[in-house]
PDB file of N, CA and C in Angstrom:
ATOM      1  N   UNK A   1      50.167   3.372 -64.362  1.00  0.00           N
ATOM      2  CA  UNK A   1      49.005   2.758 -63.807  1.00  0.00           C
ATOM      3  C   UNK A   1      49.235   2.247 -62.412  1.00  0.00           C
ATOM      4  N   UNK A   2      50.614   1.743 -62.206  1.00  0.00           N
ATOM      5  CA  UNK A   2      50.649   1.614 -60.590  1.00  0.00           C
ATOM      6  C   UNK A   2      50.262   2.251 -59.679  1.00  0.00           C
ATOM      7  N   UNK A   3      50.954   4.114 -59.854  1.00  0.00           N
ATOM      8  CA  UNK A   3      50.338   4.810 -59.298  1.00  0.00           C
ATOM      9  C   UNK A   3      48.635   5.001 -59.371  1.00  0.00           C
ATOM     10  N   UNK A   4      47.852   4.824 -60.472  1.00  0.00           N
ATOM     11  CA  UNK A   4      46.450   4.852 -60.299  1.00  0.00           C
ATOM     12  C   UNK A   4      46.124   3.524 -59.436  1.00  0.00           C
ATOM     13  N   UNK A   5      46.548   2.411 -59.552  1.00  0.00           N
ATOM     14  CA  UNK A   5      46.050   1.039 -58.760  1.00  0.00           C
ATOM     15  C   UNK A   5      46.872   1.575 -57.166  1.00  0.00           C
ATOM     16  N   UNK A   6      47.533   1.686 -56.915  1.00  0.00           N
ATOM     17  CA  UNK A   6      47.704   2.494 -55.826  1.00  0.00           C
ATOM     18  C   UNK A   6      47.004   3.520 -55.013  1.00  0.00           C
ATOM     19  N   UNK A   7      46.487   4.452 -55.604  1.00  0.00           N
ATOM     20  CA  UNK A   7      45.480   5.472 -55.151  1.00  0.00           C
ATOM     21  C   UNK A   7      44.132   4.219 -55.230  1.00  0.00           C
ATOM     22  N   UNK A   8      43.480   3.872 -55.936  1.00  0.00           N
ATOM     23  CA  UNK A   8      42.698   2.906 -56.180  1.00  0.00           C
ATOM     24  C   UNK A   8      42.670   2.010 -54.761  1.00  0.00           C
ATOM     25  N   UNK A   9      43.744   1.603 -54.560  1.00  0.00           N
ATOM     26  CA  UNK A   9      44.263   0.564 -52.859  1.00  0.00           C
ATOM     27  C   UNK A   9      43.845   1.637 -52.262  1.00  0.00           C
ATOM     28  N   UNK A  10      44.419   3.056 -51.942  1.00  0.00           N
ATOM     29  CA  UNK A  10      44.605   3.294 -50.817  1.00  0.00           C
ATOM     30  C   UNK A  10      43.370   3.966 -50.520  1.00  0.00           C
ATOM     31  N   UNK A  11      42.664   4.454 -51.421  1.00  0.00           N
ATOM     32  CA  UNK A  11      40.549   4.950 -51.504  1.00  0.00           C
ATOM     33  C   UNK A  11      40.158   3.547 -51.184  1.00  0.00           C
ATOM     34  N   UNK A  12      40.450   2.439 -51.596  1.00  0.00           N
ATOM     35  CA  UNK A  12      39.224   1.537 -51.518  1.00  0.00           C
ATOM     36  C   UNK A  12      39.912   1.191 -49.151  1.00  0.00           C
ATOM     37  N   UNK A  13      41.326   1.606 -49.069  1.00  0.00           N
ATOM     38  CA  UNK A  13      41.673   1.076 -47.798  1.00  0.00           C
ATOM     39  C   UNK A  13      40.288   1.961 -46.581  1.00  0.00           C
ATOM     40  N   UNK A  14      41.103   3.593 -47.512  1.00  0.00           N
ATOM     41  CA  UNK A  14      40.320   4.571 -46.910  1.00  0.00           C
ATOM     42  C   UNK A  14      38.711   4.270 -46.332  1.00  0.00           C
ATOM     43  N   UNK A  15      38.087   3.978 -47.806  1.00  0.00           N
ATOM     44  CA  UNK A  15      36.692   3.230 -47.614  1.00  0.00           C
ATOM     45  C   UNK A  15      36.680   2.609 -46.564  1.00  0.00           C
ATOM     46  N   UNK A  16      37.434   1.517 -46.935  1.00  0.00           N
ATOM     47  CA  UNK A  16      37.081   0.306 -46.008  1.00  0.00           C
ATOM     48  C   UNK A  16      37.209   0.688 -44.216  1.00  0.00           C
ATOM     49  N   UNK A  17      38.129   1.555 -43.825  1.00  0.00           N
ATOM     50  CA  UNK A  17      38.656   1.956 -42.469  1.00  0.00           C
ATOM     51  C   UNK A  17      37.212   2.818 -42.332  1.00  0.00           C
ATOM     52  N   UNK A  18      36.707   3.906 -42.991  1.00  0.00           N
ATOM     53  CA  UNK A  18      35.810   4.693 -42.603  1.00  0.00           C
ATOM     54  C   UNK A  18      34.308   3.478 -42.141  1.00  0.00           C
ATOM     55  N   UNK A  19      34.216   2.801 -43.293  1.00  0.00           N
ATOM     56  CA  UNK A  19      33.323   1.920 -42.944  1.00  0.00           C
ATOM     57  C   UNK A  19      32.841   1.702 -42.011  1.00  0.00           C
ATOM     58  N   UNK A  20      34.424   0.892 -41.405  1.00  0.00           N
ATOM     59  CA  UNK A  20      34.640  -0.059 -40.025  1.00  0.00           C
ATOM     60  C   UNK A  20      34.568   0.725 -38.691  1.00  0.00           C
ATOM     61  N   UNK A  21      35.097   2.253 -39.101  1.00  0.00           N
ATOM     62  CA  UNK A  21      34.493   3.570 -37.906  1.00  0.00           C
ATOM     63  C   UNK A  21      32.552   3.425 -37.980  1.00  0.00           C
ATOM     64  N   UNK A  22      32.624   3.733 -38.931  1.00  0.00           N
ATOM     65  CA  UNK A  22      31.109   3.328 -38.791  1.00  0.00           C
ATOM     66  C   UNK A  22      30.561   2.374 -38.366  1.00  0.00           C
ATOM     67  N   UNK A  23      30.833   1.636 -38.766  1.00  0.00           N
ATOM     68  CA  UNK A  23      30.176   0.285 -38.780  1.00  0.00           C
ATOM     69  C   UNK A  23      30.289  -0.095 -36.539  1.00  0.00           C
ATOM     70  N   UNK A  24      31.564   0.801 -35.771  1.00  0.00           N
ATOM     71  CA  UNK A  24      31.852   0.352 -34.860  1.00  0.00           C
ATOM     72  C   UNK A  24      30.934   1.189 -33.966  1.00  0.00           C
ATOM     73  N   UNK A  25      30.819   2.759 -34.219  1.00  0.00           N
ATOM     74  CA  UNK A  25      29.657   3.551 -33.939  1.00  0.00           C
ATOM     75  C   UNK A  25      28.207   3.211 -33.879  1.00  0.00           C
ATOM     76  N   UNK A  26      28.021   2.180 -34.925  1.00  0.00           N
ATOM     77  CA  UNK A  26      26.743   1.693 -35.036  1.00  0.00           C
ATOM     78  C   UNK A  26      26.324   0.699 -34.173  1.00  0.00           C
ATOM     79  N   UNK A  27      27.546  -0.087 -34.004  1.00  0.00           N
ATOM     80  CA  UNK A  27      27.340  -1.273 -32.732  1.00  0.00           C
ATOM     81  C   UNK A  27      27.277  -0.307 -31.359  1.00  0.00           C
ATOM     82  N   UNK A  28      27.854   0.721 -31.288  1.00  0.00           N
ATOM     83  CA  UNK A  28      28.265   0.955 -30.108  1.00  0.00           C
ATOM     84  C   UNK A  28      27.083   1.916 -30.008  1.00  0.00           C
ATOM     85  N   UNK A  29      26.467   2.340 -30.238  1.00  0.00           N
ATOM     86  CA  UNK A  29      24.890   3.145 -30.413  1.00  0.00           C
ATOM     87  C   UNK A  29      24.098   1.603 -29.998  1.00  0.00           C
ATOM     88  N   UNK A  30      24.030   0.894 -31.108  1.00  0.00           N
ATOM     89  CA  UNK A  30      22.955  -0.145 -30.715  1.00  0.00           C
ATOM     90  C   UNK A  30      23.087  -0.694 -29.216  1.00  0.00           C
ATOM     91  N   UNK A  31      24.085  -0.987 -29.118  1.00  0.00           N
ATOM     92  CA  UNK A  31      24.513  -1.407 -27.543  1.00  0.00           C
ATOM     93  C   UNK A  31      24.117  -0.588 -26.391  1.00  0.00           C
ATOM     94  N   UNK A  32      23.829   0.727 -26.644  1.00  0.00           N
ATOM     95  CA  UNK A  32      23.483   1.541 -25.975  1.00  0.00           C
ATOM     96  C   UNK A  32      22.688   2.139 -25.586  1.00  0.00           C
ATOM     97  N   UNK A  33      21.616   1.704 -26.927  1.00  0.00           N
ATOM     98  CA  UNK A  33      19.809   1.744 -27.328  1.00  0.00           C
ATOM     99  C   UNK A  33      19.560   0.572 -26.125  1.00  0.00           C
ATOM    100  N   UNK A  34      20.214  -0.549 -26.510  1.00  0.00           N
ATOM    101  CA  UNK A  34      19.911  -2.002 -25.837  1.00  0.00           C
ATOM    102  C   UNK A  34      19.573  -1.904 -24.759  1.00  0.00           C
ATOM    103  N   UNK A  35      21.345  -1.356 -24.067  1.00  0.00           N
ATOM    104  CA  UNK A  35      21.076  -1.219 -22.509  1.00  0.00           C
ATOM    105  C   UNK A  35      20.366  -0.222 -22.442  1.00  0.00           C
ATOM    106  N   UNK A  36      19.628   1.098 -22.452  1.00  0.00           N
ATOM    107  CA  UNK A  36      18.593   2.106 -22.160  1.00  0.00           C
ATOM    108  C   UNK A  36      17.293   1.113 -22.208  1.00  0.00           C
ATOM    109  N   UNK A  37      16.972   0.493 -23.063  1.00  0.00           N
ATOM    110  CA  UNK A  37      15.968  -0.469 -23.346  1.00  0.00           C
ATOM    111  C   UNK A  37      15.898  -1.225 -22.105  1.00  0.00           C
ATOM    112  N   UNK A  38      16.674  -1.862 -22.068  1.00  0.00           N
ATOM    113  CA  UNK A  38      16.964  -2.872 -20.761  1.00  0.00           C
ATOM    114  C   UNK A  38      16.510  -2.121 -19.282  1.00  0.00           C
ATOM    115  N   UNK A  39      17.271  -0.868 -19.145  1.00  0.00           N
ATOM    116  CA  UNK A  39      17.153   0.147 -17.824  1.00  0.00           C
ATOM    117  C   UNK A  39      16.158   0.583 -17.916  1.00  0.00           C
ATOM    118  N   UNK A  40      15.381   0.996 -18.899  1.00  0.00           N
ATOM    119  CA  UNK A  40      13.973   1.719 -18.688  1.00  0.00           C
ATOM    120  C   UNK A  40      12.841   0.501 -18.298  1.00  0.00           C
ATOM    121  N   UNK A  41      13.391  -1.110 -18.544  1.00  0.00           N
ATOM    122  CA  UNK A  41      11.940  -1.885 -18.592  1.00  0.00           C
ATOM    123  C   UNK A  41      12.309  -1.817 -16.938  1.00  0.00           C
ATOM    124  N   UNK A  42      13.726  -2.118 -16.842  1.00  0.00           N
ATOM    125  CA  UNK A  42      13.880  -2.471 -15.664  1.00  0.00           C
ATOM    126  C   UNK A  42      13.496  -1.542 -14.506  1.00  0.00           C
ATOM    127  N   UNK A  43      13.533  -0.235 -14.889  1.00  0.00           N
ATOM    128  CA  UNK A  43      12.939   0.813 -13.979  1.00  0.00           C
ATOM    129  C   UNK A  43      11.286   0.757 -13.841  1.00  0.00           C
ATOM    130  N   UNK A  44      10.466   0.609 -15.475  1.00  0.00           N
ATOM    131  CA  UNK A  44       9.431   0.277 -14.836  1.00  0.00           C
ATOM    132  C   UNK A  44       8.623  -0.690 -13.798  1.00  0.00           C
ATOM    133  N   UNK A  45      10.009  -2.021 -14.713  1.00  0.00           N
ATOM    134  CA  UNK A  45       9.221  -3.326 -13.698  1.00  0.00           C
ATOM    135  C   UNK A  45       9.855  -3.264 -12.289  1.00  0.00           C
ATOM    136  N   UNK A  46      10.578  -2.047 -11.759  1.00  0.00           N
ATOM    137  CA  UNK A  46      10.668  -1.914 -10.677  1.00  0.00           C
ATOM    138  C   UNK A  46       9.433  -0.907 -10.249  1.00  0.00           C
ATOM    139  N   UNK A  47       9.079  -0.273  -9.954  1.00  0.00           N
ATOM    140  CA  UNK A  47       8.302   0.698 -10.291  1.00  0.00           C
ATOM    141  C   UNK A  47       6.733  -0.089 -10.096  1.00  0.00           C
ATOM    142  N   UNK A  48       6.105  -0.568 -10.929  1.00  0.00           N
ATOM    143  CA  UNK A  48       5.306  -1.723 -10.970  1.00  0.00           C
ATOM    144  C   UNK A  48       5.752  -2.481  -9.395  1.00  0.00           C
ATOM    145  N   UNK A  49       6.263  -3.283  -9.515  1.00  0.00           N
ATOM    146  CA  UNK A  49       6.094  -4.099  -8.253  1.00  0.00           C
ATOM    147  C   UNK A  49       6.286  -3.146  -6.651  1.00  0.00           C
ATOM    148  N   UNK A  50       6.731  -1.845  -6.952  1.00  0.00           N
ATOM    149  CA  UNK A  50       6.786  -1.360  -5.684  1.00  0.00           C
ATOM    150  C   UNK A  50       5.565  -0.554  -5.491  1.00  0.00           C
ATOM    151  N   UNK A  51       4.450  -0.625  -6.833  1.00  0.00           N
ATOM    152  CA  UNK A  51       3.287  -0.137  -5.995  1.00  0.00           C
ATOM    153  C   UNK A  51       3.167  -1.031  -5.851  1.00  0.00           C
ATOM    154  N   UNK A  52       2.836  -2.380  -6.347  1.00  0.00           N
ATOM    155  CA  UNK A  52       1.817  -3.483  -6.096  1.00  0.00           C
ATOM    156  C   UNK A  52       2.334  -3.467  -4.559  1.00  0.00           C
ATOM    157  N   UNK A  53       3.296  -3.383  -3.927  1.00  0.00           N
ATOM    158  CA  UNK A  53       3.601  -3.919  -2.331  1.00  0.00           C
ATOM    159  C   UNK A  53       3.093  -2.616  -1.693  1.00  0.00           C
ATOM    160  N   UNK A  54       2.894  -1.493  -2.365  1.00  0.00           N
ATOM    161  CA  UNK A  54       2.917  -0.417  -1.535  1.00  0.00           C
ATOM    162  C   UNK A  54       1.195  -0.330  -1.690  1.00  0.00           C
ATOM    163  N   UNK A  55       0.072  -0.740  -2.404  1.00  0.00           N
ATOM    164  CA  UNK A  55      -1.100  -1.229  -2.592  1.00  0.00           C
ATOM    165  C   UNK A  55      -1.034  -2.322  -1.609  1.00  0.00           C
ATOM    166  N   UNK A  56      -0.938  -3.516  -1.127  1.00  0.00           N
ATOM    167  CA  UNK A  56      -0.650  -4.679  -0.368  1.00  0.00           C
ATOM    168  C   UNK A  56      -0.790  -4.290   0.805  1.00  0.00           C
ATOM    169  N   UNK A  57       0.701  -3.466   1.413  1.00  0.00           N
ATOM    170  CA  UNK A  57       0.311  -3.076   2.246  1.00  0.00           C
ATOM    171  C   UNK A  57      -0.609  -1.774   2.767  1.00  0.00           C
ATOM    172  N   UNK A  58      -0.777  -0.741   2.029  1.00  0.00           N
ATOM    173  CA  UNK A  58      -2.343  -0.032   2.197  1.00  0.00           C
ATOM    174  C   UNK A  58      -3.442  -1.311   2.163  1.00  0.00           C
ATOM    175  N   UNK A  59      -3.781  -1.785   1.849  1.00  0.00           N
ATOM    176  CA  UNK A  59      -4.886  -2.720   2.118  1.00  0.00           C
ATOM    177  C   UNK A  59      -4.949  -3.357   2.927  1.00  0.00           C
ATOM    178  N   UNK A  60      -3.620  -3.958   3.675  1.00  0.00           N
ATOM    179  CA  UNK A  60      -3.454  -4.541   5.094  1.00  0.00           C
ATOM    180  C   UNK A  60      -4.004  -3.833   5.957  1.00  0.00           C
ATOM    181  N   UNK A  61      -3.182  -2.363   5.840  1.00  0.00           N
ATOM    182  CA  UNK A  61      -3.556  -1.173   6.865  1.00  0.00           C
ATOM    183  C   UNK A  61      -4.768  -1.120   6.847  1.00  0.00           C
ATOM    184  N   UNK A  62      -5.359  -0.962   6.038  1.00  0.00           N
ATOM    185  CA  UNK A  62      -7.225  -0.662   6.192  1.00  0.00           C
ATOM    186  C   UNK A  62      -7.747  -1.410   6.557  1.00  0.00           C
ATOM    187  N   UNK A  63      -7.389  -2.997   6.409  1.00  0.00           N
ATOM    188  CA  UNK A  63      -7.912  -4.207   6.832  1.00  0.00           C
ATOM    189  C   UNK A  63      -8.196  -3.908   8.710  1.00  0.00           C
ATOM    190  N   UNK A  64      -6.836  -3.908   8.868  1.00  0.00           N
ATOM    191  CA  UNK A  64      -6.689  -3.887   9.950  1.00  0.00           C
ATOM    192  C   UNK A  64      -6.970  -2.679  10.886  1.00  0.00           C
ATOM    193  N   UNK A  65      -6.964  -1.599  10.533  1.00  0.00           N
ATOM    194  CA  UNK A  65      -7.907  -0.101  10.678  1.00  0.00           C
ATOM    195  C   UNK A  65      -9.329  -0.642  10.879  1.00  0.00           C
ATOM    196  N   UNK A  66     -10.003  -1.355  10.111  1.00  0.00           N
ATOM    197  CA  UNK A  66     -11.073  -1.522   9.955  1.00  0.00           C
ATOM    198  C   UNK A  66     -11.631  -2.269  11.465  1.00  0.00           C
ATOM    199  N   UNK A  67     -10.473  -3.526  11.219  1.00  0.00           N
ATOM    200  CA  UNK A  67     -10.817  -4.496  12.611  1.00  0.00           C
ATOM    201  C   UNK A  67     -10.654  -3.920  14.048  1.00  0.00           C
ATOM    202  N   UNK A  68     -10.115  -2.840  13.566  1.00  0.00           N
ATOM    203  CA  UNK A  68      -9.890  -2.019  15.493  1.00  0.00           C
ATOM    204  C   UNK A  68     -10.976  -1.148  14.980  1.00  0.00           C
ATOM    205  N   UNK A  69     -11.543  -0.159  14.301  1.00  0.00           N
ATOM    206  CA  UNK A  69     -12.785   0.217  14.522  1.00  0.00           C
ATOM    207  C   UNK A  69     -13.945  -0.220  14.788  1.00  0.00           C
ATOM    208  N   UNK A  70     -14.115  -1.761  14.360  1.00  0.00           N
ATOM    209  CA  UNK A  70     -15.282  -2.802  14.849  1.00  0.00           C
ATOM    210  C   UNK A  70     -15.285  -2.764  16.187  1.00  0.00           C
ATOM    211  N   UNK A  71     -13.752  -2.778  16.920  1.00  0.00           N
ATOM    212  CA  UNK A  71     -13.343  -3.358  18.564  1.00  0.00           C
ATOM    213  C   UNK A  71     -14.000  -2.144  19.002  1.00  0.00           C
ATOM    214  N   UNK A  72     -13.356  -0.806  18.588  1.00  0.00           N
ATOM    215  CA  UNK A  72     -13.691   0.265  19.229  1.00  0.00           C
ATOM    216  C   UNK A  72     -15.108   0.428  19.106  1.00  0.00           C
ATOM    217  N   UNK A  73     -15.872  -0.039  18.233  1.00  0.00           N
ATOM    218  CA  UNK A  73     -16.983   0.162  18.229  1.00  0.00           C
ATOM    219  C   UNK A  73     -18.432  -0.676  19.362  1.00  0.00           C
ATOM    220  N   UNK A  74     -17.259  -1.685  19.190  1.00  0.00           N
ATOM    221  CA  UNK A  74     -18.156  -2.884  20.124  1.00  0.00           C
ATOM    222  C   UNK A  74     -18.131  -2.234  21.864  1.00  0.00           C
ATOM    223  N   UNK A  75     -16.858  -2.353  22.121  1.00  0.00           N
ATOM    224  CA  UNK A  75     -16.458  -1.236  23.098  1.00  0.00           C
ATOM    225  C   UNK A  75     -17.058  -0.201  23.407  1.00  0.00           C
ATOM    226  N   UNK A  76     -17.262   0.752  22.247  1.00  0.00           N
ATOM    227  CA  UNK A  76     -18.450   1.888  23.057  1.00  0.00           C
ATOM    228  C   UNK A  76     -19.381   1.139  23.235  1.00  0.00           C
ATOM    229  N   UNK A  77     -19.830   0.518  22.402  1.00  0.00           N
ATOM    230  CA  UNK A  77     -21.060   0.068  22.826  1.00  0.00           C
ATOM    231  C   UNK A  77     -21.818  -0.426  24.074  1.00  0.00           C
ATOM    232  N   UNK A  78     -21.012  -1.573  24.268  1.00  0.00           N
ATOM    233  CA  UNK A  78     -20.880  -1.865  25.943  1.00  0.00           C
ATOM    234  C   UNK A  78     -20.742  -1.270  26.499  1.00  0.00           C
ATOM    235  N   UNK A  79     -19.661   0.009  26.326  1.00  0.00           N
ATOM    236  CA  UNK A  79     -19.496   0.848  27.544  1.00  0.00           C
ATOM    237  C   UNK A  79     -21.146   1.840  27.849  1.00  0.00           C
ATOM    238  N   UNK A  80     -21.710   2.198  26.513  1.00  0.00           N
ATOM    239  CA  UNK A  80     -22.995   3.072  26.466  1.00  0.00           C
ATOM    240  C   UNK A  80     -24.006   1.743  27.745  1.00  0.00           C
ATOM    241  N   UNK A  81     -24.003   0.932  27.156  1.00  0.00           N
ATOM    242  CA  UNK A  81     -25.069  -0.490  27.575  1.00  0.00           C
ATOM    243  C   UNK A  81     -24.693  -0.514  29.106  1.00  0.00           C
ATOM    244  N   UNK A  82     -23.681  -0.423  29.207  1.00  0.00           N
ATOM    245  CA  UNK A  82     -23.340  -0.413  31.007  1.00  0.00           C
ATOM    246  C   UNK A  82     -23.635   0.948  31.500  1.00  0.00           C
ATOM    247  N   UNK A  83     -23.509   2.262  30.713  1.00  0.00           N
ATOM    248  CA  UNK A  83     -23.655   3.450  31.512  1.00  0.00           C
ATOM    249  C   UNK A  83     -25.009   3.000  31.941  1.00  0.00           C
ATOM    250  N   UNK A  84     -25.948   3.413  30.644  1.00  0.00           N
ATOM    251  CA  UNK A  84     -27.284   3.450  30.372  1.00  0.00           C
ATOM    252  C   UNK A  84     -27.873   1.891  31.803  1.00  0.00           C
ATOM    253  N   UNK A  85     -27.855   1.337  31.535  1.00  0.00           N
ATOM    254  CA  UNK A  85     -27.489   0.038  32.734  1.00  0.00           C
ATOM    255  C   UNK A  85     -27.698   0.788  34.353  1.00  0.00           C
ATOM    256  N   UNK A  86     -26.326   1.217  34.543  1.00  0.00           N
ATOM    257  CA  UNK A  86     -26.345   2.296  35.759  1.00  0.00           C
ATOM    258  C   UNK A  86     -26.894   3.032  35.957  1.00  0.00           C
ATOM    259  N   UNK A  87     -26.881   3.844  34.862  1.00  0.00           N
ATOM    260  CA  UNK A  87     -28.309   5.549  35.197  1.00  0.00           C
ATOM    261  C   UNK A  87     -29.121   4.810  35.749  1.00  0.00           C
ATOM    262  N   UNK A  88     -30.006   3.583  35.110  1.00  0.00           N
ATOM    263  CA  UNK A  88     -31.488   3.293  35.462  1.00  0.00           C
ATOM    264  C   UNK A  88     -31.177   3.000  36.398  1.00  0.00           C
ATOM    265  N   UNK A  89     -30.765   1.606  36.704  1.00  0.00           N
ATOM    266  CA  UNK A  89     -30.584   1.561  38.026  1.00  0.00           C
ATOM    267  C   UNK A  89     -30.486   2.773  39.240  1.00  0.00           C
ATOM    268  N   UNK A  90     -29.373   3.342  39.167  1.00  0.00           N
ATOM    269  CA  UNK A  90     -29.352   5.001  40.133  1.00  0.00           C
ATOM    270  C   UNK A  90     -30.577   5.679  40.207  1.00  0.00           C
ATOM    271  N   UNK A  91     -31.430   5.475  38.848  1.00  0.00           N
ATOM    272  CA  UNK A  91     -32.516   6.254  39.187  1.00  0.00           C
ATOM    273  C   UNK A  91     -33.796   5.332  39.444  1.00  0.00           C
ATOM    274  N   UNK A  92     -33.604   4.236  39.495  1.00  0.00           N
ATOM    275  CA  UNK A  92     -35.032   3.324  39.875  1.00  0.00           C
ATOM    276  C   UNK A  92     -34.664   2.871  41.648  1.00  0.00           C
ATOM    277  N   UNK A  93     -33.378   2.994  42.011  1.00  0.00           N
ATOM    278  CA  UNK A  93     -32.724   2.882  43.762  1.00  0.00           C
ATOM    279  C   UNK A  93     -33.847   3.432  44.580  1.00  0.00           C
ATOM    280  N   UNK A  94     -34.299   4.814  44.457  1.00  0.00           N
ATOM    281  CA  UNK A  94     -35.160   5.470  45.228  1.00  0.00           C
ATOM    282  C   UNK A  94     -36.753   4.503  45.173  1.00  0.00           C
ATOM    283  N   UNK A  95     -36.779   4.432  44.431  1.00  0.00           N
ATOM    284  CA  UNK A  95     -38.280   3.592  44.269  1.00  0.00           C
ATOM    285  C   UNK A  95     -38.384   2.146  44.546  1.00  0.00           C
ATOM    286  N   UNK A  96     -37.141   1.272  44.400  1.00  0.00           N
ATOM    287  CA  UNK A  96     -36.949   0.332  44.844  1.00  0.00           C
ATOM    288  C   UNK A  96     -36.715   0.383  46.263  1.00  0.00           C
ATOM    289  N   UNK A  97     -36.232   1.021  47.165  1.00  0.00           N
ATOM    290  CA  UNK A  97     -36.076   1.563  48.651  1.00  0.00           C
ATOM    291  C   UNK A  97     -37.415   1.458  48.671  1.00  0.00           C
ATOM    292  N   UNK A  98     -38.392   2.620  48.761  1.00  0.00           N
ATOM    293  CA  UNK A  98     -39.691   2.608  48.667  1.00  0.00           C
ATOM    294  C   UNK A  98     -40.625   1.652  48.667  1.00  0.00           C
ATOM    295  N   UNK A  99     -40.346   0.205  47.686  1.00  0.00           N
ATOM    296  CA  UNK A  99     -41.128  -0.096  47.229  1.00  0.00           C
ATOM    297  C   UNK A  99     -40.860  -1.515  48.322  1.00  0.00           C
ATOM    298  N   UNK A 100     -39.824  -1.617  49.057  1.00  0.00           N
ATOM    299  CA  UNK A 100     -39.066  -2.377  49.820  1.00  0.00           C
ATOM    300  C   UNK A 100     -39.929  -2.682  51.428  1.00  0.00           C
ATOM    301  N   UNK A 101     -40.035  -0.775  51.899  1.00  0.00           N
ATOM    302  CA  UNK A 101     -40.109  -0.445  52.440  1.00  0.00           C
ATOM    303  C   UNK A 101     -41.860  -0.353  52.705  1.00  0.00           C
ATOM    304  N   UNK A 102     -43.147  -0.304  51.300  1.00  0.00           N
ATOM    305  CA  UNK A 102     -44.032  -0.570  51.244  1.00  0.00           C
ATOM    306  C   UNK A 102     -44.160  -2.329  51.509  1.00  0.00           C
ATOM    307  N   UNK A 103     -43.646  -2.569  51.092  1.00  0.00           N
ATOM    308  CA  UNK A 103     -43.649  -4.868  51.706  1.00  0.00           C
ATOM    309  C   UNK A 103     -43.420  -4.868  52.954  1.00  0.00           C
ATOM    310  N   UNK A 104     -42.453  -4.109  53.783  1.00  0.00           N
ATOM    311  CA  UNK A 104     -42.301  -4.418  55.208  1.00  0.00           C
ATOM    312  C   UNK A 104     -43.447  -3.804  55.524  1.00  0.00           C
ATOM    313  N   UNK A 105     -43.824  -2.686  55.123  1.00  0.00           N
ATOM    314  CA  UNK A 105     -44.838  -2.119  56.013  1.00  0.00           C
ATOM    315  C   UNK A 105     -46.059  -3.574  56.039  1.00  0.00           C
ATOM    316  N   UNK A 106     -46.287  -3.359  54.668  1.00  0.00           N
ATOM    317  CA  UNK A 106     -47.905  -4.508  54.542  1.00  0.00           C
ATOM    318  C   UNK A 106     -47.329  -5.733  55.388  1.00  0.00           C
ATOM    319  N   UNK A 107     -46.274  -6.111  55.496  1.00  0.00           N
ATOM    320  CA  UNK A 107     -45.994  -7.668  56.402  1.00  0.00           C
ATOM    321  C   UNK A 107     -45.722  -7.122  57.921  1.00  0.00           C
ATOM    322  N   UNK A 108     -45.623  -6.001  58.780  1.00  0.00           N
ATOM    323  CA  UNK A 108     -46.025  -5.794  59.557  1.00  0.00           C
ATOM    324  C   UNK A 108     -47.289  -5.594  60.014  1.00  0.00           C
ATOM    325  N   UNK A 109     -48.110  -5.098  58.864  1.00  0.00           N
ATOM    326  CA  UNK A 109     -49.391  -4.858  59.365  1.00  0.00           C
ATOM    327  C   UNK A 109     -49.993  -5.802  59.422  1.00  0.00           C
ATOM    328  N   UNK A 110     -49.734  -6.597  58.553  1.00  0.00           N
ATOM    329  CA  UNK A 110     -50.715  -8.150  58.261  1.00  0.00           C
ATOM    330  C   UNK A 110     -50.087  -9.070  59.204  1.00  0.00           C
ATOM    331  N   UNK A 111     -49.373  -8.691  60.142  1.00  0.00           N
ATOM    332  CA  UNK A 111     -49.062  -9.711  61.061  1.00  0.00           C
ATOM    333  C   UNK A 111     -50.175  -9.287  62.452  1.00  0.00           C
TER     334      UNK A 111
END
């Protein structure tokens, strides 16, 4: 019977060693689930905050796109308001000469 309590020890050692392979595989898997777990949130919540800044600043840009198209806009504008300004003028010069030139006449004559 020694020899059977012997084999008996050395199956239940066997057991026990295979176990503890297992049992070390299993930590070392979970640990490894963990960290993937960990790296994937962490990739999204990177990910996440680099649109939100990359949204942030597109919206700055347009903001500010926007406020130089107002300028540029104000700008033509004035610039149209001053052409338009000049044409008339250039073209009312001749008639104003004229019309200058009708007053001297009548204040010579009426003198």
């Amino acid at each position: 019977m020694a020899s059977a309590e012997k084999a008996n020890k050395a199956a239940e050692k066997f057991a026990e060693t295979t176990r503890d392979s297992y049992q070390t595989m299993v930590d070392q898997a979970v640990g490894l689930q963990e960290r993937n777990i960990r790296f994937a949130q962490g990739t999204v919540d990177n990910s996440i905050k680099e649109l939100r800044q990359q949204a942030e600043s597109n919206r700055a840009l347009t903001q500010k796109l926007v406020e130089h198209g107002e300028k540029q806009r104000s700008a033509y504008q004035t610039l149209v308001e001053e052409s338009v300004d000049a044409y008339m003028d250039l073209l009312y010069a001749p008639l104003s000469y004229y019309k200058e030139g009708l007053e001297s006449a009548k204040k010579v004559t009426a003198r």
